[in-house]
C-alpha atoms as a PDB file:
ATOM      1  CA  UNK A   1     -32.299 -21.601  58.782  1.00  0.00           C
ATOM      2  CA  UNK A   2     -30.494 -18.504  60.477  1.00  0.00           C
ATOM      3  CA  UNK A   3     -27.387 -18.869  57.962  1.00  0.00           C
ATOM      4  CA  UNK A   4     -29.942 -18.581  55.385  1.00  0.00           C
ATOM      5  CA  UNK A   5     -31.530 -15.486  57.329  1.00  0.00           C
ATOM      6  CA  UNK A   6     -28.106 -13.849  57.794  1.00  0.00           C
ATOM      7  CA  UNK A   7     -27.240 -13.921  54.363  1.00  0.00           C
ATOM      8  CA  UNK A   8     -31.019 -12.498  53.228  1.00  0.00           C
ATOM      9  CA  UNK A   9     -30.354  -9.579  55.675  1.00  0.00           C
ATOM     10  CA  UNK A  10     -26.621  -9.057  54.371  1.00  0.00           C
ATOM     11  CA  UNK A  11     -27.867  -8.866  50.509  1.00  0.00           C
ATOM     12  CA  UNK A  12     -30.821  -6.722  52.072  1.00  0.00           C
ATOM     13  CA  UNK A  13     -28.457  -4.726  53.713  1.00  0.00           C
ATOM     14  CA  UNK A  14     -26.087  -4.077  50.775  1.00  0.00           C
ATOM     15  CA  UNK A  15     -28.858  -3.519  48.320  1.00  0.00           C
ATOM     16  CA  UNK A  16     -30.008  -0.739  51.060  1.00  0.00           C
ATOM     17  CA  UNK A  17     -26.216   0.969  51.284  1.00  0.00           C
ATOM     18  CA  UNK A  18     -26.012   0.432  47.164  1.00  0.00           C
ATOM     19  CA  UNK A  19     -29.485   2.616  46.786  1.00  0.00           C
ATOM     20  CA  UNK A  20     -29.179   4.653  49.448  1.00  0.00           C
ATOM     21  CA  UNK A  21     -25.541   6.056  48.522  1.00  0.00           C
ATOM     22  CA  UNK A  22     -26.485   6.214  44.901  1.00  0.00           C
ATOM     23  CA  UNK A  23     -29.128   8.395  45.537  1.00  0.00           C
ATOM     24  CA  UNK A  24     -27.024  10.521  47.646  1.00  0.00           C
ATOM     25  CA  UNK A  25     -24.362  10.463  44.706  1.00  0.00           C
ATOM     26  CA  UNK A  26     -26.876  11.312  42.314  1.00  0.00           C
ATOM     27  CA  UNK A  27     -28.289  14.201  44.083  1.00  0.00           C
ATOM     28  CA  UNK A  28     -24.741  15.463  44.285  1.00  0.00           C
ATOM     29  CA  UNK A  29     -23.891  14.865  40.554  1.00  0.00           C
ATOM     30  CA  UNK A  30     -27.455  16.885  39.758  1.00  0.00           C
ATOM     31  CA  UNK A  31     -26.886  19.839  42.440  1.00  0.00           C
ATOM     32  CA  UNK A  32     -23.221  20.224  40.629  1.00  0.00           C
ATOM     33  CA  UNK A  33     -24.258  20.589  37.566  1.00  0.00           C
ATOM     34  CA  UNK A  34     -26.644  23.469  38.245  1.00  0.00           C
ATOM     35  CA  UNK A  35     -22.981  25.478  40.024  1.00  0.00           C
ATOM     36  CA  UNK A  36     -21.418  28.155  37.494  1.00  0.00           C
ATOM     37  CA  UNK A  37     -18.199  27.484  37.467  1.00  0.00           C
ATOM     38  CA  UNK A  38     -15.397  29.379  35.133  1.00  0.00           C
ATOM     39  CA  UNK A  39     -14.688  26.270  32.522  1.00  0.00           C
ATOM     40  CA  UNK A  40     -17.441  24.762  31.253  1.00  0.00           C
ATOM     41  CA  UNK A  41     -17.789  21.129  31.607  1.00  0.00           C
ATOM     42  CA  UNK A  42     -15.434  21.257  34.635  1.00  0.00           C
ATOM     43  CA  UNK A  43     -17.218  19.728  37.575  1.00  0.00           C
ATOM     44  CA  UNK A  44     -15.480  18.879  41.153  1.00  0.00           C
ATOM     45  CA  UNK A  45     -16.926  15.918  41.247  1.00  0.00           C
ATOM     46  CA  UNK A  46     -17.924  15.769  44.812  1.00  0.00           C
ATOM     47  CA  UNK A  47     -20.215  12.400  44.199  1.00  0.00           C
ATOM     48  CA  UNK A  48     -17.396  10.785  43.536  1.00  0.00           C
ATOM     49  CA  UNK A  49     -16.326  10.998  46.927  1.00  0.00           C
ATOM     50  CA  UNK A  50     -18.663   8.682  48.120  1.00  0.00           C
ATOM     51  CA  UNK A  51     -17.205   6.286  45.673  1.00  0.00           C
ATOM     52  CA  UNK A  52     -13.692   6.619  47.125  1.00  0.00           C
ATOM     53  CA  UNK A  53     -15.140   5.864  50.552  1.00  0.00           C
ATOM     54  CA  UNK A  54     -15.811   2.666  49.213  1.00  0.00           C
ATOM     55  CA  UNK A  55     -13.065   1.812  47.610  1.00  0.00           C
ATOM     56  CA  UNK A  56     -11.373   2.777  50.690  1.00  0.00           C
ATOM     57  CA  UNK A  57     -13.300   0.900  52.700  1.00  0.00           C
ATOM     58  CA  UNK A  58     -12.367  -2.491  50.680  1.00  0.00           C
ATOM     59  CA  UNK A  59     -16.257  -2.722  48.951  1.00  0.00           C
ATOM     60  CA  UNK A  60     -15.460  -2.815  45.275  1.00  0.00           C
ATOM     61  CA  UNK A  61     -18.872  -4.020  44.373  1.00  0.00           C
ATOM     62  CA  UNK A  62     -20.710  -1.348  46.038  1.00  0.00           C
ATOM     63  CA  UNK A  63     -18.111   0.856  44.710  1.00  0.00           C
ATOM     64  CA  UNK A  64     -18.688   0.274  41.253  1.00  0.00           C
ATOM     65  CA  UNK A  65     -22.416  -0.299  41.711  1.00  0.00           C
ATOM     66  CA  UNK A  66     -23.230   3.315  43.027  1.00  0.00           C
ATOM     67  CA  UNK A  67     -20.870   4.462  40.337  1.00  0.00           C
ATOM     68  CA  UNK A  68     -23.250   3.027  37.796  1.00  0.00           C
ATOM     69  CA  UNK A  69     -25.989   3.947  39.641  1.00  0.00           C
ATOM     70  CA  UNK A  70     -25.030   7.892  39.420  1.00  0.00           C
ATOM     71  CA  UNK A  71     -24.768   8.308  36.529  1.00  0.00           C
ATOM     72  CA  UNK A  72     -27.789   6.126  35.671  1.00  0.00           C
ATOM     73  CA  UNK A  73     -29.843   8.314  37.961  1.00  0.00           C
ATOM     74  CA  UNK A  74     -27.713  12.008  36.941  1.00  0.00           C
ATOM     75  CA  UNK A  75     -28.387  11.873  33.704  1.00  0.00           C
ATOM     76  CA  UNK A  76     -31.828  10.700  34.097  1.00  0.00           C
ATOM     77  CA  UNK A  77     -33.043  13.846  35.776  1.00  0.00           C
ATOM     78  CA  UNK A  78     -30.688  16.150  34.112  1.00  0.00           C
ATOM     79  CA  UNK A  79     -32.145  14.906  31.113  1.00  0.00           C
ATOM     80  CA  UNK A  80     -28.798  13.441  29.568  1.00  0.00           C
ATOM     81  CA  UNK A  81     -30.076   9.905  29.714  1.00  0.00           C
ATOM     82  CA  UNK A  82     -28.240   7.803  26.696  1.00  0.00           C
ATOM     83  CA  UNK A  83     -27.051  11.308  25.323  1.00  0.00           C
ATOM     84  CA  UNK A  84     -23.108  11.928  24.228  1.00  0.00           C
ATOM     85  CA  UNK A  85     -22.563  13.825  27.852  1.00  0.00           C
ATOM     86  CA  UNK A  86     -24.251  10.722  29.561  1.00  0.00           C
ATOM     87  CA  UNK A  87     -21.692   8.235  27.725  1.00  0.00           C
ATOM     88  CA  UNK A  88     -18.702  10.093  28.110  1.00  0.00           C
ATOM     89  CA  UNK A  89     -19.299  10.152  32.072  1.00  0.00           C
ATOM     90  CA  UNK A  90     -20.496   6.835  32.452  1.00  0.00           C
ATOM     91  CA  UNK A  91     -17.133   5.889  30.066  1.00  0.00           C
ATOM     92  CA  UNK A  92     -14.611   8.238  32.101  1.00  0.00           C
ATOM     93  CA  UNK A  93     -16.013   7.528  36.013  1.00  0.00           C
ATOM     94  CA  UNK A  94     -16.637   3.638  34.804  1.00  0.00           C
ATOM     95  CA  UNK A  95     -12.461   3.768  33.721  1.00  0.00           C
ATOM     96  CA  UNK A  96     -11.901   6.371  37.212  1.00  0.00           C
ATOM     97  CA  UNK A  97     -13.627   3.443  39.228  1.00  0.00           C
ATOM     98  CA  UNK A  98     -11.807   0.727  38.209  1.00  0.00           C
ATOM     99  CA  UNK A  99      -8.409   2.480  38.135  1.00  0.00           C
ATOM    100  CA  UNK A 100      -9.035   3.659  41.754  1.00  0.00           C
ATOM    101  CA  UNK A 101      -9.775  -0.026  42.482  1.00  0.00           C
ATOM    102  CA  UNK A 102      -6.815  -1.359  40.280  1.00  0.00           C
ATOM    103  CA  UNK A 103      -4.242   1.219  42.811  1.00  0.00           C
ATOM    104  CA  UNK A 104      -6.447   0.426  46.261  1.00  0.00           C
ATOM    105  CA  UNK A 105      -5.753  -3.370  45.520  1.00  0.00           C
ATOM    106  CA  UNK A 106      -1.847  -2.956  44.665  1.00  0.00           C
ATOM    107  CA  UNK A 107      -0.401   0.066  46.215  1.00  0.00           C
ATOM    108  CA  UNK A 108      -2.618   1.235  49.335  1.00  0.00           C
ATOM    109  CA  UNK A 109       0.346   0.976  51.380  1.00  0.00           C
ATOM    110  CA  UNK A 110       2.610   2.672  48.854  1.00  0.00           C
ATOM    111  CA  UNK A 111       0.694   5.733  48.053  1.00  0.00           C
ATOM    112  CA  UNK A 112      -2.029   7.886  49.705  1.00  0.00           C
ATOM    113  CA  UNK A 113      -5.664   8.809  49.366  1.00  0.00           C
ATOM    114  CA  UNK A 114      -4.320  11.415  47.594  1.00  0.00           C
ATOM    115  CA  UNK A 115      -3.264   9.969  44.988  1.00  0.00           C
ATOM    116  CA  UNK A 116      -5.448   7.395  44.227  1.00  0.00           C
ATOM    117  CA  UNK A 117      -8.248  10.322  44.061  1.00  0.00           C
ATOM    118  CA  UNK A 118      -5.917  12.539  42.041  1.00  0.00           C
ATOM    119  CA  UNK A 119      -5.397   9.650  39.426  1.00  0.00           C
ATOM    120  CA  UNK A 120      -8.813   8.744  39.046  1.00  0.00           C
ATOM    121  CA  UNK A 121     -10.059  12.097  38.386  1.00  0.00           C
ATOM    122  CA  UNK A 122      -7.050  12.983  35.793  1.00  0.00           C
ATOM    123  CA  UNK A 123      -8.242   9.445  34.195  1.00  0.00           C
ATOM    124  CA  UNK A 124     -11.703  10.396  34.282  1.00  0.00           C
ATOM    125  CA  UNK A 125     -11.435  13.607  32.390  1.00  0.00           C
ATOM    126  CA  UNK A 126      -8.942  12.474  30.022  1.00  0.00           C
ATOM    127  CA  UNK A 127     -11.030   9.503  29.168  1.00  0.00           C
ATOM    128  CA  UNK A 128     -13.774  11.878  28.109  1.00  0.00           C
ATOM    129  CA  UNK A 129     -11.876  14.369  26.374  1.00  0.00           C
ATOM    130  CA  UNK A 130     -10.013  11.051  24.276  1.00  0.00           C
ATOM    131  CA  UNK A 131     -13.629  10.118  23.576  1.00  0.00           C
ATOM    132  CA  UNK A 132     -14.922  13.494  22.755  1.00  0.00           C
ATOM    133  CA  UNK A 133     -12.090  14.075  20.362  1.00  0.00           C
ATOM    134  CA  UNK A 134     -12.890  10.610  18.487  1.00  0.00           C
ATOM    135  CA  UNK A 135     -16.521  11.430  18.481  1.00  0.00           C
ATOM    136  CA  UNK A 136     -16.360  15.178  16.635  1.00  0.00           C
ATOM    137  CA  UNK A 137     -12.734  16.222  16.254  1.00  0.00           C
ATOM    138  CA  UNK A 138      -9.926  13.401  14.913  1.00  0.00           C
ATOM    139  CA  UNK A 139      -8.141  15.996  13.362  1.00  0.00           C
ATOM    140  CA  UNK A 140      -6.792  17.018  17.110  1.00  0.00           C
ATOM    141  CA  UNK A 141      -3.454  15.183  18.377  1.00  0.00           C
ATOM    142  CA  UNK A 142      -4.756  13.986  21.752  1.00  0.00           C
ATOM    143  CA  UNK A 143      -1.108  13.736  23.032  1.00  0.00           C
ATOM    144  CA  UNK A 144      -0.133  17.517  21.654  1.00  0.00           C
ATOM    145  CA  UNK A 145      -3.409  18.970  23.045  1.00  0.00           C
ATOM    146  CA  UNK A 146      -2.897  22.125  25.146  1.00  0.00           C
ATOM    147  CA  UNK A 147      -6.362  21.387  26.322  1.00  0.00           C
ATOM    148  CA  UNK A 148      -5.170  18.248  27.595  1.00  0.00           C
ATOM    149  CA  UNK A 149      -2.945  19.834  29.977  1.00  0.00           C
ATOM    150  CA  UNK A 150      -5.110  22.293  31.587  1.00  0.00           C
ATOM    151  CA  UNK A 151      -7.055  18.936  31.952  1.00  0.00           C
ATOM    152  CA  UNK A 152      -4.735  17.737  34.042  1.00  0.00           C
ATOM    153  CA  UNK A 153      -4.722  20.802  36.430  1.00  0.00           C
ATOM    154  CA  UNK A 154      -7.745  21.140  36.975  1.00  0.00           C
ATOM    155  CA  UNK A 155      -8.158  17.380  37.883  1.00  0.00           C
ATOM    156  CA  UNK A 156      -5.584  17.689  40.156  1.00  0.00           C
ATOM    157  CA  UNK A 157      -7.185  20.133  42.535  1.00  0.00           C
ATOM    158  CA  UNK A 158     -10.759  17.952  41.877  1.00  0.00           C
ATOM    159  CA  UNK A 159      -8.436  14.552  43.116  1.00  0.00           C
ATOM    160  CA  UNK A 160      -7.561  16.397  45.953  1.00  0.00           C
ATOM    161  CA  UNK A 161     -10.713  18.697  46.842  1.00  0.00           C
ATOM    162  CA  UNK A 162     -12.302  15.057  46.768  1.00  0.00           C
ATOM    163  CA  UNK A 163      -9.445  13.268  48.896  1.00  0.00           C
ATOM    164  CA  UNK A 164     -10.055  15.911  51.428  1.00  0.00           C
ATOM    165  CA  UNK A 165     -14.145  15.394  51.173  1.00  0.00           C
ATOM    166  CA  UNK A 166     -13.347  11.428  51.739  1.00  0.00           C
ATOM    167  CA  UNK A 167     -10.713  12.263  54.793  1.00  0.00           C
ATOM    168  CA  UNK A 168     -13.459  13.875  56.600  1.00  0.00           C
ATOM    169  CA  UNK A 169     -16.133  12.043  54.973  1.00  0.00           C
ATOM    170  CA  UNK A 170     -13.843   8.764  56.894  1.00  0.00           C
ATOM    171  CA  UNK A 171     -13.942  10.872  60.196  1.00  0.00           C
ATOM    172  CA  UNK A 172     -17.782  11.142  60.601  1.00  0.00           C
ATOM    173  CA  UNK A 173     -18.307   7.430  59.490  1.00  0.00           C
ATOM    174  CA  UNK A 174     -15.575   5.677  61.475  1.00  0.00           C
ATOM    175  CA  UNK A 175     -18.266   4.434  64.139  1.00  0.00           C
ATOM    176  CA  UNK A 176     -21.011   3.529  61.651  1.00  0.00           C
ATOM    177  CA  UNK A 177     -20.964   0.264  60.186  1.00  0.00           C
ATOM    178  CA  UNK A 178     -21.573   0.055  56.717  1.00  0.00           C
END
């Protein structure tokens, strides 16, 4: 009877961390995309932060489940819900997610932080682009794209604005237990 009582608490307990950080994504996704910034459609991506924690931390699941969850719940009350914005973010953080997953699992002792939040917003914004230029514009060469590298700037300093925002996000957490 208490194995079965551990185990209730530990799916109650995950199911708690899962909402609880998605909301706290969400919000974050939401209060972003109210910012001014100088290029439209370029975002930070500060939720996505509390993703890399995760990954970080070894919990894929939860990982990928507050992943879903955000943009679920972003696009919900920015009113994007099942709209062409809300695809291509659930498509490029989805393909981010699983990528910074893919690198955790195989090179976390080869490469940094850093880098695994650097590639997985570079793969996140080219993912939508790709699918934005399928969707209205095939005449554009994806690989020739000038667009494409300014992309890939600007996700640079995102990867590491957020690799920063998870090294001191790791800082104030290292004594909870989640």
């Amino acid at each position: 009877m208490k194995s079965l009582n551990n185990q209730t608490m530990t799916y109650q307990t995950r199911v708690f961390r899962i909402a609880l950080f998605s909301a706290l994504a969400a919000i974050l996704q939401i209060l972003e995309s109210y910012i001014s910034l100088p290029l439209p459609f370029f975002r930070i991506g500060l939720a996505n932060a509390i993703i890399l924690l995760f990954v970080i931390k070894k919990d894929y699941l939860t990982a990928f489940f507050i992943t879903l969850n955000k943009s679920l719940l972003g696009s919900f009350f920015t009113g994007k819900l099942f709209s062409v914005v809300f695809l291509l973010s659930l498509s490029g953080s989805i393909t981010a997610v699983m990528l910074m997953i893919l690198m955790f699992q195989l090179c976390h002792k080869l490469i940094s932080v850093n880098m695994i939040s650097i590639s997985g917003a570079v793969v996140n914004n080219l993912v939508q682009y790709f699918l934005f230029i399928q969707l209205y514009d095939k005449t554009t060469d994806f690989s020739l794209s000038y667009i494409s590298s300014i992309i890939i700037i600007f996700s640079i300093i995102a990867g590491w604005l957020i690799a920063l925002t998870v090294y001191h996000l790791e800082k104030l957490t290292a004594n909870l237990k989640f």
